[in-house]
C-alpha atoms as a PDB file:
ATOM      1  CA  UNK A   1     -14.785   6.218  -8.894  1.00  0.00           C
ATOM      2  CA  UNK A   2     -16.529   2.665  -9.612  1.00  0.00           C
ATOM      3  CA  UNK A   3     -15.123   1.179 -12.191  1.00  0.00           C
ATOM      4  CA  UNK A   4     -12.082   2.898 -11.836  1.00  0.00           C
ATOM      5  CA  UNK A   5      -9.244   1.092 -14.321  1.00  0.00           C
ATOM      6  CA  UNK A   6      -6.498   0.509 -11.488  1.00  0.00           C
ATOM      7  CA  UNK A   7      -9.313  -1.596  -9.886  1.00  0.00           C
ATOM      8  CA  UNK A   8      -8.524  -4.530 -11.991  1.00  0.00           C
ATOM      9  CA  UNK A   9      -5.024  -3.825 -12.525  1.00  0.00           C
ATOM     10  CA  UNK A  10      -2.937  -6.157 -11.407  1.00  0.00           C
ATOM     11  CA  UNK A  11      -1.205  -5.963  -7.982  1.00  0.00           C
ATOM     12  CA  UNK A  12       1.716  -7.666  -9.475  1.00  0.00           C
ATOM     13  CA  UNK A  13       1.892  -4.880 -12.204  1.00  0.00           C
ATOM     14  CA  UNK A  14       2.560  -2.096  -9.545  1.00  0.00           C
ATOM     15  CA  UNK A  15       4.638  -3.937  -6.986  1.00  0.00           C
ATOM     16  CA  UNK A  16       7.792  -3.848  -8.972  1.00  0.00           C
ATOM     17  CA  UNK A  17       6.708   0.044  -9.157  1.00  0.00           C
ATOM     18  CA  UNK A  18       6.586   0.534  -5.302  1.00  0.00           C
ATOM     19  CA  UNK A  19      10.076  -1.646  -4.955  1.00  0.00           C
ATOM     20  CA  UNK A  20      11.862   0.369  -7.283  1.00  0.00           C
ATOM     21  CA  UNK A  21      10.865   4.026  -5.981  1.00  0.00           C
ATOM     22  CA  UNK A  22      11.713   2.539  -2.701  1.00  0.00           C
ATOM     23  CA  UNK A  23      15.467   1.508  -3.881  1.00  0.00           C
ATOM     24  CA  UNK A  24      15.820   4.527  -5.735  1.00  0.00           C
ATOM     25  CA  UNK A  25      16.132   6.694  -2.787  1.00  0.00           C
ATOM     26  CA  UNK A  26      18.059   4.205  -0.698  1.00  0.00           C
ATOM     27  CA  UNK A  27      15.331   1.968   0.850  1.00  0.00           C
ATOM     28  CA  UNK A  28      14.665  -1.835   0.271  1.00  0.00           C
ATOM     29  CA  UNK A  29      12.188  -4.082  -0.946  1.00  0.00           C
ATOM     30  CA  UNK A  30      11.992  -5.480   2.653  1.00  0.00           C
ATOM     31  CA  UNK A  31      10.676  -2.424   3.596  1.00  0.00           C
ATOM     32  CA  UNK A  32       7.805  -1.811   1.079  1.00  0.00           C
ATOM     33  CA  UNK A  33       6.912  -5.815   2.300  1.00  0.00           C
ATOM     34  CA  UNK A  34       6.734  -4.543   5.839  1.00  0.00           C
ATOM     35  CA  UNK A  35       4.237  -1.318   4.914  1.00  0.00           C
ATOM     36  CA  UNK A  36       2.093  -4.404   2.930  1.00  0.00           C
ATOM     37  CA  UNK A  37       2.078  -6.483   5.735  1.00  0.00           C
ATOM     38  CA  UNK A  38       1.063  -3.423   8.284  1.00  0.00           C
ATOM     39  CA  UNK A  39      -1.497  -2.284   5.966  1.00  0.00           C
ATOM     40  CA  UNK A  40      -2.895  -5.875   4.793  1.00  0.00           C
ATOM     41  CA  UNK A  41      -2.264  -8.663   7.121  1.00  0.00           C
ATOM     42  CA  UNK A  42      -0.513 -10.532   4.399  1.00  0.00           C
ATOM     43  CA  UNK A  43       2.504 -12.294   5.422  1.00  0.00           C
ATOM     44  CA  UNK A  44       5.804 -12.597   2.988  1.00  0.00           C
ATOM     45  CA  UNK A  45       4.370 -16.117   1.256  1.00  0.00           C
ATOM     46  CA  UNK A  46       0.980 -14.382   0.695  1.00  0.00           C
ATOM     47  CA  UNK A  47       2.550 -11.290  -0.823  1.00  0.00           C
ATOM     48  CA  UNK A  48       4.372 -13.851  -3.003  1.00  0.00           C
ATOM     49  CA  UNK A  49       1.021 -15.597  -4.288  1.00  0.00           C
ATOM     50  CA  UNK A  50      -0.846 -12.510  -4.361  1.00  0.00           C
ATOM     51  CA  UNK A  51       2.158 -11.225  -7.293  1.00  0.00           C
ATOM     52  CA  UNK A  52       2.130 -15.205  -9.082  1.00  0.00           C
ATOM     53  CA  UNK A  53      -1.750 -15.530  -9.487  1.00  0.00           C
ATOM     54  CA  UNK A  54      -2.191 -11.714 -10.716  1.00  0.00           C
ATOM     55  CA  UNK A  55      -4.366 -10.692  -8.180  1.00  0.00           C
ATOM     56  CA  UNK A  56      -6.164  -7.541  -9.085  1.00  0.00           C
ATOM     57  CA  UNK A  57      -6.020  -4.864  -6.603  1.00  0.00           C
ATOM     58  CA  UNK A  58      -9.763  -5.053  -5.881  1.00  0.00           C
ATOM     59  CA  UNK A  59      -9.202  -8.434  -5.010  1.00  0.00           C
ATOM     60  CA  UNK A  60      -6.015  -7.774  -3.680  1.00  0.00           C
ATOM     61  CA  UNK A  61      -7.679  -6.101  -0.779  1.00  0.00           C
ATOM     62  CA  UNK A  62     -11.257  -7.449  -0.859  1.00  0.00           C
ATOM     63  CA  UNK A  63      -9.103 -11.026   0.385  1.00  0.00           C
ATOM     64  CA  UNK A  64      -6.956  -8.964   2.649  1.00  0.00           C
ATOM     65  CA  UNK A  65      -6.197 -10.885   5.757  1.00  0.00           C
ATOM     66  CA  UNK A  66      -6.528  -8.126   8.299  1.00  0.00           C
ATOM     67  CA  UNK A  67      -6.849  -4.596   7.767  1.00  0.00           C
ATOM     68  CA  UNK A  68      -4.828  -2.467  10.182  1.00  0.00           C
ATOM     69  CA  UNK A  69      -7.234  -0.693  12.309  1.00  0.00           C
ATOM     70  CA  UNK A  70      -4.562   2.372  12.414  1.00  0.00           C
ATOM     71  CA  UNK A  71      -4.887   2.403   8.680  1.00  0.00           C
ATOM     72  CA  UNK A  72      -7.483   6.171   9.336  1.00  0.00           C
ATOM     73  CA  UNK A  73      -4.532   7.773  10.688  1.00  0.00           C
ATOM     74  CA  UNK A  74      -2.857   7.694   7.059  1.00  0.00           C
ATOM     75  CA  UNK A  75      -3.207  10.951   6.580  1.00  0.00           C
ATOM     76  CA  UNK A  76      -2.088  13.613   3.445  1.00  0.00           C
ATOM     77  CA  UNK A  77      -1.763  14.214  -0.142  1.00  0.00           C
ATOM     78  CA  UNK A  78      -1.256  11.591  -3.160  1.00  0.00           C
ATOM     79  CA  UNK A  79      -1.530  12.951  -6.381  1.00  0.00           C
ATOM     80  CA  UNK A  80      -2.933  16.402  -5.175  1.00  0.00           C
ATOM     81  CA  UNK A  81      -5.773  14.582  -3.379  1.00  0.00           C
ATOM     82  CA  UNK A  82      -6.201  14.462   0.407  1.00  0.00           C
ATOM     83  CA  UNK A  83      -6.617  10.593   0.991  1.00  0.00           C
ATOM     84  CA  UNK A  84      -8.347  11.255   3.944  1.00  0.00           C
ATOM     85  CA  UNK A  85     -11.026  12.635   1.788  1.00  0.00           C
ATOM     86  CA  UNK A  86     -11.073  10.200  -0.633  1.00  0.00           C
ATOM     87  CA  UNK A  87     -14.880   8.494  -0.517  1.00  0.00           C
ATOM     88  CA  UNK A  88     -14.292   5.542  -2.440  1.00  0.00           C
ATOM     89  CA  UNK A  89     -13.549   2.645  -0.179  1.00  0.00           C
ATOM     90  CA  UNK A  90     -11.444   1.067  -2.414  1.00  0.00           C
ATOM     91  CA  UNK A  91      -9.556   3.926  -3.696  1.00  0.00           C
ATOM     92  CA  UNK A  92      -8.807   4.967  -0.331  1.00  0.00           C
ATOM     93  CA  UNK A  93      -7.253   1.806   0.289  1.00  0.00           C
ATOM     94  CA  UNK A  94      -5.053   2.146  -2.200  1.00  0.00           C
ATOM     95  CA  UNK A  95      -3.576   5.257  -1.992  1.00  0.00           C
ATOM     96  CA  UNK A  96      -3.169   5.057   1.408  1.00  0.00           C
ATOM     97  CA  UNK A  97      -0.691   2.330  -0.118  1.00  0.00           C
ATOM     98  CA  UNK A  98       0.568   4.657  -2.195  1.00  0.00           C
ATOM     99  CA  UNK A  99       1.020   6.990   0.689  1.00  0.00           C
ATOM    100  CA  UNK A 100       3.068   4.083   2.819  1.00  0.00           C
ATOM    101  CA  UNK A 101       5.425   3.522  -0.287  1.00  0.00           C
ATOM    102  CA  UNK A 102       5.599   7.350  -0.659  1.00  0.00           C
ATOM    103  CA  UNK A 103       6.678   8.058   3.052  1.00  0.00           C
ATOM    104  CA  UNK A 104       9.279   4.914   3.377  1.00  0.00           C
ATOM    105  CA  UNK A 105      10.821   6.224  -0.046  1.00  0.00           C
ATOM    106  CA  UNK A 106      11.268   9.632   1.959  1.00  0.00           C
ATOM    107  CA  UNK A 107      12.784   8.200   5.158  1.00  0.00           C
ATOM    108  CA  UNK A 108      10.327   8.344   7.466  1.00  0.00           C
ATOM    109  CA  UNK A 109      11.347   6.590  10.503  1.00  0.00           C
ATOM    110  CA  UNK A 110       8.940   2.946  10.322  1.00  0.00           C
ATOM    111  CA  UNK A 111       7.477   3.930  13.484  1.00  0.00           C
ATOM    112  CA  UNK A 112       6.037   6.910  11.616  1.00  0.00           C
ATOM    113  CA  UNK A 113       5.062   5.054   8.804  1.00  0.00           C
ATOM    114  CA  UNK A 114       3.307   2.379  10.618  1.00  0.00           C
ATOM    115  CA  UNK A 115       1.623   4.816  13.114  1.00  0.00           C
ATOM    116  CA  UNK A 116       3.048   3.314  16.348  1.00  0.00           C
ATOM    117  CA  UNK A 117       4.335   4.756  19.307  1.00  0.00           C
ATOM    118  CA  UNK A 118       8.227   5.348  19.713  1.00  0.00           C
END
C-alpha cells in the first residue's frame, strides 16, 4: 500500500470527519481528542497544531509523540479488512484510528476503547 493517497492527506481534512460521526450518534469531540491522545501521545495544543499546519497523516504519525504500546490489542474490521492483518505499518496505524473513532461513535465504554482495565 506505499504510496497509498490518504498518506499525504491531510490530518486536518479527516478530523472534522471523525468529530462529526462522533456527534452524530451522541458522542463529543472531547472524546475523539481523548482516543488521539491514547493512540498518539499528542496532547490537546498538539492536536491543535497538527490540524493548523496541515500535517499529513504520514507525518501525522511519523512525529507522533508516543505510541501507545496497547495500540496491538486494536483488534477487528474497518472497511471489511481485519486491521490486525493489515501489513502496512502506516496503514495499520491509521485504521486502527479509524477503529477508535468507530467504537466511541458506538458507545463503547472508554475503558474498552482505550484497552484498560475496569
Amino acid at each position: 500500500m506505499a504510496g497509498h493517497r490518504i498518506f499525504t492527506t491531510s490530518f486536518a481534512s479527516v478530523y472534522p470527519l471523525y468529530v462529526a460521526k462522533a456527534e452524530r450518534k451522541g458522542h463529543t469531540k472531547d472524546e475523539v481528542d481523548q482516543v488521539i491522545t491514547w493512540l498518539t501521545g499528542y496532547d490537546d495544543a498538539a492536536i491543535e497544531r497538527v490540524l493548523a499546519d496541515g500535517t499529513d497523516f504520514e507525518t501525522f504519525f511519523a512525529e507522533a509523540p508516543a505510541m501507545h504500546p496497547n495500540a496491538s490489542l486494536i483488534t477487528g474490521l474497518i472497511c471489511g479488512i481485519r486491521v490486525e492483518e493489515i501489513e502496512d505499518p502506516l496503514m495499520q496505524r491509521i485504521r486502527q484510528l479509524d477503529k477508535l473513532v468507530d467504537e466511541v461513535a458506538k458507545g463503547k465504554k472508554m475503558t474498552s476503547i482505550l484497552r484498560t482495565s475496569a
